[in-house]
N, C-alpha and C. Protein backbone atom coordinates (compact mmCIF):
# COMPACT_ATOMS: atom_id res chain seq x y z
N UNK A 1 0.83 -1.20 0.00
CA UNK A 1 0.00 0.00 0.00
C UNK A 1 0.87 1.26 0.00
N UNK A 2 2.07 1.25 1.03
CA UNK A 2 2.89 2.25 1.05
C UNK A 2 3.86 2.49 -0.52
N UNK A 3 4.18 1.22 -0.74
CA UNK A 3 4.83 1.88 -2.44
C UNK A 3 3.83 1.81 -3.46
N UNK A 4 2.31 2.18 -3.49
CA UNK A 4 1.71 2.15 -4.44
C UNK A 4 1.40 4.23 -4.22
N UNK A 5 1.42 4.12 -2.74
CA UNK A 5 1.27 5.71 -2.33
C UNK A 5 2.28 6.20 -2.92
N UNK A 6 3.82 5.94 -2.60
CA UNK A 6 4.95 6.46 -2.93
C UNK A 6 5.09 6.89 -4.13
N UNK A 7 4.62 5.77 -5.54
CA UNK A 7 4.77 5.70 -6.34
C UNK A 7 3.64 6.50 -7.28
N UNK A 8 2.79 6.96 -6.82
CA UNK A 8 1.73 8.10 -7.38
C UNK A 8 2.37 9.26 -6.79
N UNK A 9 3.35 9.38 -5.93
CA UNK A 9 3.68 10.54 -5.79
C UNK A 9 5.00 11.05 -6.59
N UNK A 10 6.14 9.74 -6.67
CA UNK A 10 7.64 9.85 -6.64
C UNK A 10 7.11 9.86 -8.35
N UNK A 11 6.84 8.75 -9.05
CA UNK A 11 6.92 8.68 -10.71
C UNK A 11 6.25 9.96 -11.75
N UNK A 12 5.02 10.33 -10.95
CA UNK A 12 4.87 11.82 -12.15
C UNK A 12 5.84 13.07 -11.89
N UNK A 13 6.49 13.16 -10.93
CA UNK A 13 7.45 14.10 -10.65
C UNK A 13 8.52 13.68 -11.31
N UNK A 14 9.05 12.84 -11.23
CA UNK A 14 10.07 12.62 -11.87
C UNK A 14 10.05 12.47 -13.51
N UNK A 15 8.95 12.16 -13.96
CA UNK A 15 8.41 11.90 -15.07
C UNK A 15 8.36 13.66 -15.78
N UNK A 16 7.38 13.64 -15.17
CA UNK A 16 7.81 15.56 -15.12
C UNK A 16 8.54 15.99 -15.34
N UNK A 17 9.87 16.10 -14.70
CA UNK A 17 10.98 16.41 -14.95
C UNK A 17 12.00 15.77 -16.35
N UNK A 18 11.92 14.12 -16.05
CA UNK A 18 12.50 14.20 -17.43
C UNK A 18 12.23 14.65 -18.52
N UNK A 19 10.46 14.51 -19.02
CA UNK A 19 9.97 14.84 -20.37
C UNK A 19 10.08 16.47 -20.15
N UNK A 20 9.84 17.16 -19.39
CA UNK A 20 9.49 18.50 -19.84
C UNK A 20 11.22 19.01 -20.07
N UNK A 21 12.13 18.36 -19.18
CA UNK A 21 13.60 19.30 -19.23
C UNK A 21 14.23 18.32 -20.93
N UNK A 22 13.68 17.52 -21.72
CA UNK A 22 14.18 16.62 -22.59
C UNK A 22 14.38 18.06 -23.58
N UNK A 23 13.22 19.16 -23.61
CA UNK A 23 13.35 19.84 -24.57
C UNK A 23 14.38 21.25 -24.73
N UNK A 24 15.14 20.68 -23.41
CA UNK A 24 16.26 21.47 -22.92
C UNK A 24 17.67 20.99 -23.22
N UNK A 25 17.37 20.90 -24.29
CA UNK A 25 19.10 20.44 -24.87
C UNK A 25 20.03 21.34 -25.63
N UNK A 26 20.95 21.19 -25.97
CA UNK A 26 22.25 22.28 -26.19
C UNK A 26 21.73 23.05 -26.84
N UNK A 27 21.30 22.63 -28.30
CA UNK A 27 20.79 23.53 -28.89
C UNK A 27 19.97 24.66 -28.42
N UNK A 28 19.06 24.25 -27.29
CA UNK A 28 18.00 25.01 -27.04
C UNK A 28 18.78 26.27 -26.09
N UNK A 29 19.86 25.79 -25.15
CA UNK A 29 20.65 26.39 -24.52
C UNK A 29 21.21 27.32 -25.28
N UNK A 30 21.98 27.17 -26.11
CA UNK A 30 22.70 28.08 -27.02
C UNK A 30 21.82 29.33 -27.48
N UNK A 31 20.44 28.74 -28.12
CA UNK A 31 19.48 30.21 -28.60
C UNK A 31 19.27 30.70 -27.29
N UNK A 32 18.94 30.18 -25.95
CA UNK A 32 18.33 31.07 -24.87
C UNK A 32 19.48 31.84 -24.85
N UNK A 33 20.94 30.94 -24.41
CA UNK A 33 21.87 32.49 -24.19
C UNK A 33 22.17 33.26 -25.02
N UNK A 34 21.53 33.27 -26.31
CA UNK A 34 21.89 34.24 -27.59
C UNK A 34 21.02 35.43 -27.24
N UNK A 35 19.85 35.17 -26.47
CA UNK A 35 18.70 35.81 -26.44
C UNK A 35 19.04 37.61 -25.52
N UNK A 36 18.38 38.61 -25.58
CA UNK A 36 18.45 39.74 -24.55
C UNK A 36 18.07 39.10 -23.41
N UNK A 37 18.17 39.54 -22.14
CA UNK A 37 18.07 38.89 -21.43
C UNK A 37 17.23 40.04 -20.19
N UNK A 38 15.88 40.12 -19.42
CA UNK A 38 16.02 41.23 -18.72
C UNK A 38 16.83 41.31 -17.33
N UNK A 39 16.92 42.06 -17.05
CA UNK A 39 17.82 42.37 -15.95
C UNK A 39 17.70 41.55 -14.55
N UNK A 40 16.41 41.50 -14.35
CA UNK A 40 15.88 40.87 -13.32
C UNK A 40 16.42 39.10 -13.64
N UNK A 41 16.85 38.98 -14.99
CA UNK A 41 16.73 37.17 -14.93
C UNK A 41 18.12 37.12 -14.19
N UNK A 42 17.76 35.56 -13.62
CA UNK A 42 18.58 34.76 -12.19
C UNK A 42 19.54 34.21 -13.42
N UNK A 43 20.95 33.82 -12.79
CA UNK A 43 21.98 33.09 -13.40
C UNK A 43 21.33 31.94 -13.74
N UNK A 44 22.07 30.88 -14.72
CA UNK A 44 21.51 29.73 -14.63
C UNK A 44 21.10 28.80 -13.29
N UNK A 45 22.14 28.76 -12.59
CA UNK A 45 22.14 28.18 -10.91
C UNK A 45 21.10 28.43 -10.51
N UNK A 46 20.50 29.42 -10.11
CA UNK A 46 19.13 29.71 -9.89
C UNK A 46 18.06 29.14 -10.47
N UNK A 47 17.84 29.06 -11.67
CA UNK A 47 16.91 28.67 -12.18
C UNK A 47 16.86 27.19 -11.83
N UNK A 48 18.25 26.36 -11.96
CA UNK A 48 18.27 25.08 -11.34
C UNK A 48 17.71 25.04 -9.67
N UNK A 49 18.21 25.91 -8.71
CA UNK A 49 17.48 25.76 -7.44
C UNK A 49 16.19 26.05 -7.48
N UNK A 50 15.61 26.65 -8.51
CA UNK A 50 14.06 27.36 -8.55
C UNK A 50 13.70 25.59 -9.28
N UNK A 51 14.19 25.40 -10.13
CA UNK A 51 13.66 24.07 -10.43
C UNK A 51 13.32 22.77 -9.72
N UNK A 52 14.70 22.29 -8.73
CA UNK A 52 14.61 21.41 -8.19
C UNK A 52 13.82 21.57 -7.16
N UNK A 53 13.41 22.71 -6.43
CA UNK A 53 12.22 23.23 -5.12
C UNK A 53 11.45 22.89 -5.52
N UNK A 54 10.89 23.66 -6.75
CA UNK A 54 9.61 23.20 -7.57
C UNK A 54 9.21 22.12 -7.41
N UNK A 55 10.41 20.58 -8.26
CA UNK A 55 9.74 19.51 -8.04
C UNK A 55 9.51 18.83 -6.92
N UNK A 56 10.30 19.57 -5.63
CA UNK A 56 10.17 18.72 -4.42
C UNK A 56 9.04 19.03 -3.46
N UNK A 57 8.22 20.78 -4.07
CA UNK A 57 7.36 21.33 -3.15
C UNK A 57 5.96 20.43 -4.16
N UNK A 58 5.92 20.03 -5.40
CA UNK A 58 4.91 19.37 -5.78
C UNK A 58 5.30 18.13 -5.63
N UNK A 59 6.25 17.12 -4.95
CA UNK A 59 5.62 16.10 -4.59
C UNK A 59 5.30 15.85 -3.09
N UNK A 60 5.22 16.68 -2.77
CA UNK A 60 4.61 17.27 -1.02
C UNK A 60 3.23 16.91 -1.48
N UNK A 61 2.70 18.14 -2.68
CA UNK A 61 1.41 18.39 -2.92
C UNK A 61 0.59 16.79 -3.31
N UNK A 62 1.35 16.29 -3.93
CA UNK A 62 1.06 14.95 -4.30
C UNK A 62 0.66 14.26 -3.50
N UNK A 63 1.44 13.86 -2.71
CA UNK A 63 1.56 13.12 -1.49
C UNK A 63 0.73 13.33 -0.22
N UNK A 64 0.81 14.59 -0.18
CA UNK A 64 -0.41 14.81 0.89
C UNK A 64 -1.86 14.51 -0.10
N UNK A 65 -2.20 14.82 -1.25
CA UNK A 65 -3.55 14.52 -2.55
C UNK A 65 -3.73 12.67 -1.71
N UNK A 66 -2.57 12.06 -2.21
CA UNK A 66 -2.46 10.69 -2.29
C UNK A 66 -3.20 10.45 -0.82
N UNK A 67 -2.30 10.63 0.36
CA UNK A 67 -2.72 10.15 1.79
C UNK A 67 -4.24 10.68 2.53
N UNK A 68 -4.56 11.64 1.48
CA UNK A 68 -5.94 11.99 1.92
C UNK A 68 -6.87 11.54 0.76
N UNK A 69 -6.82 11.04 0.20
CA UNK A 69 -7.12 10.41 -0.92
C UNK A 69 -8.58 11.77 -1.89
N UNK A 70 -7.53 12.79 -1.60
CA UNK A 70 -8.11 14.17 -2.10
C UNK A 70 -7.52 13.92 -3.99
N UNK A 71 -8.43 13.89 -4.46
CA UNK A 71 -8.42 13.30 -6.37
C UNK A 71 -8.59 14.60 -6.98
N UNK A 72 -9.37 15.86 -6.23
CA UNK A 72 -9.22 16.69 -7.39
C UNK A 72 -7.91 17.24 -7.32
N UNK A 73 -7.37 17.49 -5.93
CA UNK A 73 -5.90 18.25 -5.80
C UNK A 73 -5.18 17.28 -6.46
N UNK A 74 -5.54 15.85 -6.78
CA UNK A 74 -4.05 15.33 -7.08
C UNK A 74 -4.38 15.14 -8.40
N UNK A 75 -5.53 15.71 -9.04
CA UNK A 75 -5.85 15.61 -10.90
C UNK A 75 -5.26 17.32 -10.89
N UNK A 76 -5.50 17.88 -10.48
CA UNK A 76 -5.15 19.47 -10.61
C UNK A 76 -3.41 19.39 -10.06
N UNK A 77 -2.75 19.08 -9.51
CA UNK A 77 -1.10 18.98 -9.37
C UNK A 77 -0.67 18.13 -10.25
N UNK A 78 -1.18 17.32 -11.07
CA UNK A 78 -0.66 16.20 -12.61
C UNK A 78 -1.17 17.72 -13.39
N UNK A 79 -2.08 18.14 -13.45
CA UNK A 79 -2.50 19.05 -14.45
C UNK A 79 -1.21 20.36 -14.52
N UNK A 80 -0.74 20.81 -13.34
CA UNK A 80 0.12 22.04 -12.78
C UNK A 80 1.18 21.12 -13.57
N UNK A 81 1.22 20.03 -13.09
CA UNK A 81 3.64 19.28 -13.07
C UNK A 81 2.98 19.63 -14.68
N UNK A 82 2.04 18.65 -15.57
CA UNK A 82 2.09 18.66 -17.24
C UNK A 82 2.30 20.88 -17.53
N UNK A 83 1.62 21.13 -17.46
CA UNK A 83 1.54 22.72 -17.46
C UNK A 83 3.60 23.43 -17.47
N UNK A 84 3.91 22.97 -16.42
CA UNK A 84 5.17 23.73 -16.31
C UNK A 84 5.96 23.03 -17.03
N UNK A 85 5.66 21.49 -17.22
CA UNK A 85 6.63 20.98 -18.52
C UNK A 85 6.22 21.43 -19.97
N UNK A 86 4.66 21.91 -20.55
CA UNK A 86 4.40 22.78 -21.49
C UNK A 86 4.89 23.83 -21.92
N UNK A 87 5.33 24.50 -20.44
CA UNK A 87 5.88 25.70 -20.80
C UNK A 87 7.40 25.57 -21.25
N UNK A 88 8.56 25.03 -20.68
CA UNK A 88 9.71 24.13 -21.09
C UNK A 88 9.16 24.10 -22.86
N UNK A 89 8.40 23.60 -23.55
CA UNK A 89 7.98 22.90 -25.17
C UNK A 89 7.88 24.83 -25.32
N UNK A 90 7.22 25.27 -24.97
CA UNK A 90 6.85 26.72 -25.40
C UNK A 90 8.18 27.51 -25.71
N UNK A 91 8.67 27.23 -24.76
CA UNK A 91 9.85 28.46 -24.67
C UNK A 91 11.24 27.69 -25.46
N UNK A 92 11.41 26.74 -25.26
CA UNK A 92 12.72 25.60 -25.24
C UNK A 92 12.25 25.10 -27.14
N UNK A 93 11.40 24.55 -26.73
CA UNK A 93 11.21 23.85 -27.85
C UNK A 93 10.88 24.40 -29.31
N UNK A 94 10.19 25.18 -29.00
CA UNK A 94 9.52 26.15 -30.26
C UNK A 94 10.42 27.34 -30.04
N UNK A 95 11.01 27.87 -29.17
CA UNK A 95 11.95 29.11 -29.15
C UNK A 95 11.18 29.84 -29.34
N UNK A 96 9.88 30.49 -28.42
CA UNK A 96 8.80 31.37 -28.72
C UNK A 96 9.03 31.92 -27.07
N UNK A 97 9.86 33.22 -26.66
CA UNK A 97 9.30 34.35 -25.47
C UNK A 97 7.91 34.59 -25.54
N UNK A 98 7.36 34.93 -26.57
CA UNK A 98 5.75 35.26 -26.37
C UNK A 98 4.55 34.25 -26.32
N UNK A 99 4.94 32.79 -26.65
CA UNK A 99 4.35 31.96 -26.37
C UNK A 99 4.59 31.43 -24.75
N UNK A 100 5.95 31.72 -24.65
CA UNK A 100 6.02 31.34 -23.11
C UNK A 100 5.39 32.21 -22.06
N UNK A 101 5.23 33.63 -22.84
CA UNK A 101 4.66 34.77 -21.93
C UNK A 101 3.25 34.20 -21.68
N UNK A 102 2.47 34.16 -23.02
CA UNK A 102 1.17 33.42 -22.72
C UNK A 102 0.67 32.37 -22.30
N UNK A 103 1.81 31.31 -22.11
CA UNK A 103 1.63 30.26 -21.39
C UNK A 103 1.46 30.18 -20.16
N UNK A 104 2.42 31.20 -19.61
CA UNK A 104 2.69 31.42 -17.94
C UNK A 104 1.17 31.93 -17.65
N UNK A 105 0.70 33.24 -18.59
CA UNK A 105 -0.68 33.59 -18.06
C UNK A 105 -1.61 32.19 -18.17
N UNK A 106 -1.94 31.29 -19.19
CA UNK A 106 -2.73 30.31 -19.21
C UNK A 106 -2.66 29.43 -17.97
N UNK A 107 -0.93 29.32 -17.09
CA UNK A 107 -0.92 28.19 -16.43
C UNK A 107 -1.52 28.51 -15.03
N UNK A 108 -1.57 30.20 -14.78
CA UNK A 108 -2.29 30.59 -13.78
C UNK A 108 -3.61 29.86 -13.10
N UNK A 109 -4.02 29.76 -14.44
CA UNK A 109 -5.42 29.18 -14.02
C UNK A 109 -5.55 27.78 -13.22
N UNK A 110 -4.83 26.75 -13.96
CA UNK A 110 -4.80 25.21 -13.07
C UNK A 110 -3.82 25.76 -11.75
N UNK A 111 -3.08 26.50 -11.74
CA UNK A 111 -2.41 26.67 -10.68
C UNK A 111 -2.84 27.31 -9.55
N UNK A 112 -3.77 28.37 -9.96
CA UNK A 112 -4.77 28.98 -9.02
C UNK A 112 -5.56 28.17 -8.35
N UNK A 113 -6.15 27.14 -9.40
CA UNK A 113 -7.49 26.36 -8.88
C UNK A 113 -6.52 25.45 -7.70
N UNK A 114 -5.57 24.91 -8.30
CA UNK A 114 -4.26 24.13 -7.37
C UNK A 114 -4.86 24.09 -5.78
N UNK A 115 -4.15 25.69 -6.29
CA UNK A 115 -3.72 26.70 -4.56
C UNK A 115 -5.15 26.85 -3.55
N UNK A 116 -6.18 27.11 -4.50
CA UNK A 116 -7.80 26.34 -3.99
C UNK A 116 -7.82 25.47 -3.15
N UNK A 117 -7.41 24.30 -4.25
CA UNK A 117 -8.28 23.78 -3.42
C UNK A 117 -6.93 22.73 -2.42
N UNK A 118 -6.35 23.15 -2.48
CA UNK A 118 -5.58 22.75 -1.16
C UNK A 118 -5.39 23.33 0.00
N UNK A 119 -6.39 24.45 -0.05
CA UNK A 119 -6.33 25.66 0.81
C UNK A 119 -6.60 24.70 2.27
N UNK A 120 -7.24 23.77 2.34
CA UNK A 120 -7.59 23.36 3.61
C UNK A 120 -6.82 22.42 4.37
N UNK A 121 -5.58 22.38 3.59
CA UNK A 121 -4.46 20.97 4.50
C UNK A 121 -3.36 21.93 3.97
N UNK A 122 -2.74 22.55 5.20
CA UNK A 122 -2.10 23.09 5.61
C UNK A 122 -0.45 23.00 4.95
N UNK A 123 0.19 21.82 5.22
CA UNK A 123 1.19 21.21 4.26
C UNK A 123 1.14 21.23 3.04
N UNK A 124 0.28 21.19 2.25
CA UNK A 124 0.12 21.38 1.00
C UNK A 124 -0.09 22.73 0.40
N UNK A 125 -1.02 23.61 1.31
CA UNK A 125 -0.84 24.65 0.99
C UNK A 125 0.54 25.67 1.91
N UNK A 126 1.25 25.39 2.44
CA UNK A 126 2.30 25.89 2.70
C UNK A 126 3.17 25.68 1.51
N UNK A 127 3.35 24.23 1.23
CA UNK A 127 4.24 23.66 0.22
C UNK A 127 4.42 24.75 -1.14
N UNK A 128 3.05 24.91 -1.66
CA UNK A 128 2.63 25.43 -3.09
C UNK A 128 3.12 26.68 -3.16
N UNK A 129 2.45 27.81 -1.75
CA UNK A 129 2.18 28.87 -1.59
C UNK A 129 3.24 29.73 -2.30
N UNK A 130 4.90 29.10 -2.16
CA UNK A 130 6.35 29.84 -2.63
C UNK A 130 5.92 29.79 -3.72
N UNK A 131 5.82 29.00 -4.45
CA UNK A 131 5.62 28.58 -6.05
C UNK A 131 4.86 29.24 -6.44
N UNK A 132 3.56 29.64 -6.06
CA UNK A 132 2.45 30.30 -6.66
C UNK A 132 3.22 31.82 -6.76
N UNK A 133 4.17 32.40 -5.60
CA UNK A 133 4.22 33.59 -5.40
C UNK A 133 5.27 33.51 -6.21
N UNK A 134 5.90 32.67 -6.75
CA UNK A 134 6.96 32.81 -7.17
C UNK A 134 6.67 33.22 -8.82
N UNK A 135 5.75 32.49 -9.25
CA UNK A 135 5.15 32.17 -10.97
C UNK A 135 4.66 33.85 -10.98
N UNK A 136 3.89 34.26 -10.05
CA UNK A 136 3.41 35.50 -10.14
C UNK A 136 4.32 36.75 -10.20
N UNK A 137 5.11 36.39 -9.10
CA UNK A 137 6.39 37.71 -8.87
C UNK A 137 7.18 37.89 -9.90
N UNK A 138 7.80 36.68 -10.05
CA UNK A 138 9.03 36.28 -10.99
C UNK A 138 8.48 35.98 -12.49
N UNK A 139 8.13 34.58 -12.44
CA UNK A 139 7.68 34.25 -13.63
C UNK A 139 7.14 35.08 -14.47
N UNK A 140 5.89 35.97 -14.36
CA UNK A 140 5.28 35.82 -15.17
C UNK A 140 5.86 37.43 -15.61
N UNK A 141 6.29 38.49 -14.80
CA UNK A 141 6.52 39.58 -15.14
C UNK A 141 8.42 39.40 -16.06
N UNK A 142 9.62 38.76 -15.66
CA UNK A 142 10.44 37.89 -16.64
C UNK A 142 10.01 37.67 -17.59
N UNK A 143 8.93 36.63 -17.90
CA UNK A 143 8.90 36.40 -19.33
C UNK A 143 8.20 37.58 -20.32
N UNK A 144 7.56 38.37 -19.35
CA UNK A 144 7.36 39.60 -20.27
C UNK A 144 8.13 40.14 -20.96
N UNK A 145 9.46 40.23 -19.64
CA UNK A 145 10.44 41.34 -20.65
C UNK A 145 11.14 40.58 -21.56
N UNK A 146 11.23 39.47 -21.35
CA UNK A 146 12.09 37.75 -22.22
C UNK A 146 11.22 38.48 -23.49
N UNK A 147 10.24 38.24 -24.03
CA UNK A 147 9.46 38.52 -25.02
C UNK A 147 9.40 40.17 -25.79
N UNK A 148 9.34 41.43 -24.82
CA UNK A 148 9.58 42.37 -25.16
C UNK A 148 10.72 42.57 -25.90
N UNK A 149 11.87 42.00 -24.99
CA UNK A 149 13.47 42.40 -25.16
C UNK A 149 13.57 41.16 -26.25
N UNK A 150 13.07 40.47 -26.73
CA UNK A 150 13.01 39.57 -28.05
C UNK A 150 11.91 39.40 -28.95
N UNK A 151 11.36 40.30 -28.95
CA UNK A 151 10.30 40.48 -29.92
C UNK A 151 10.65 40.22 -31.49
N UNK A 152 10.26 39.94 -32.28
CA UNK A 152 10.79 39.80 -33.39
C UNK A 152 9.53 40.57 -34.29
């Protein structure tokens, strides 16, 4: 019972991570650092610690979904992990700032509903709460200028 829990929590995260960072390969590296860059963006290192939090504060979210056997938080956190690996295909893959700009606004929405409805178990919504503030603070005003300062 315990590695069937584990394993709805540990495999879409990780899964997550491989497929969405797959579209992060040299090539894709090379055009981002060709790119303007706004002022506010974090070194690469950062973005790696902003990454790896990420996946470890959503398999909190998971995991607490799983042990309370709460299905919409844990269909809405598969919906959030697919979403931020979309955005990775947006930006990485297609080499589109303004698709990634509009993505970030689109992902608001499953991510909002997220932050909903986990509002009532405490751990989970502690877990999210950085992330949410983070997509809002950081994210989404970054990829603005990512897109401005590369407009084509």
């Amino acid at each position: 019972m315990h590695k069937a829990r584990l394993a709805k929590t540990v495999l879409p995260v990780m899964a997550a991570a491989v497929l969405g960072n797959a579209f992060v390969g040299g090539k894709s590296m090379e055009w981002f650092s060709a790119l303007r860059r706004p002022a506010m963006q974090l070194p690469m290192p950062g973005f790696y610690i902003v990454g790896l939090t990420y996946y470890a504060l959503m398999g909190v979210v998971l995991h607490r979904s799983v042990i309370q056997s709460d299905r919409r938080s844990y269909r809405l956190a598969m919906v959030v992990l697919g979403g931020n690996e979309l955005w990775n295909v947006l930006l990485f893959g297609r080499r589109s700032p303004r698709e990634a700009f509009l993505g970030i606004i689109a992902f608001l929405v499953p991510l909002s509903l997220l932050q909903a409805s986990v509002s009532g178990d405490r751990p989970s919504r502690s877990a999210l709460a950085p992330y949410t503030v983070w997509v809002v603070c950081y994210d989404l005003p970054w990829t603005y200028r990512l897109w401005r300062l590369n407009a084509s």
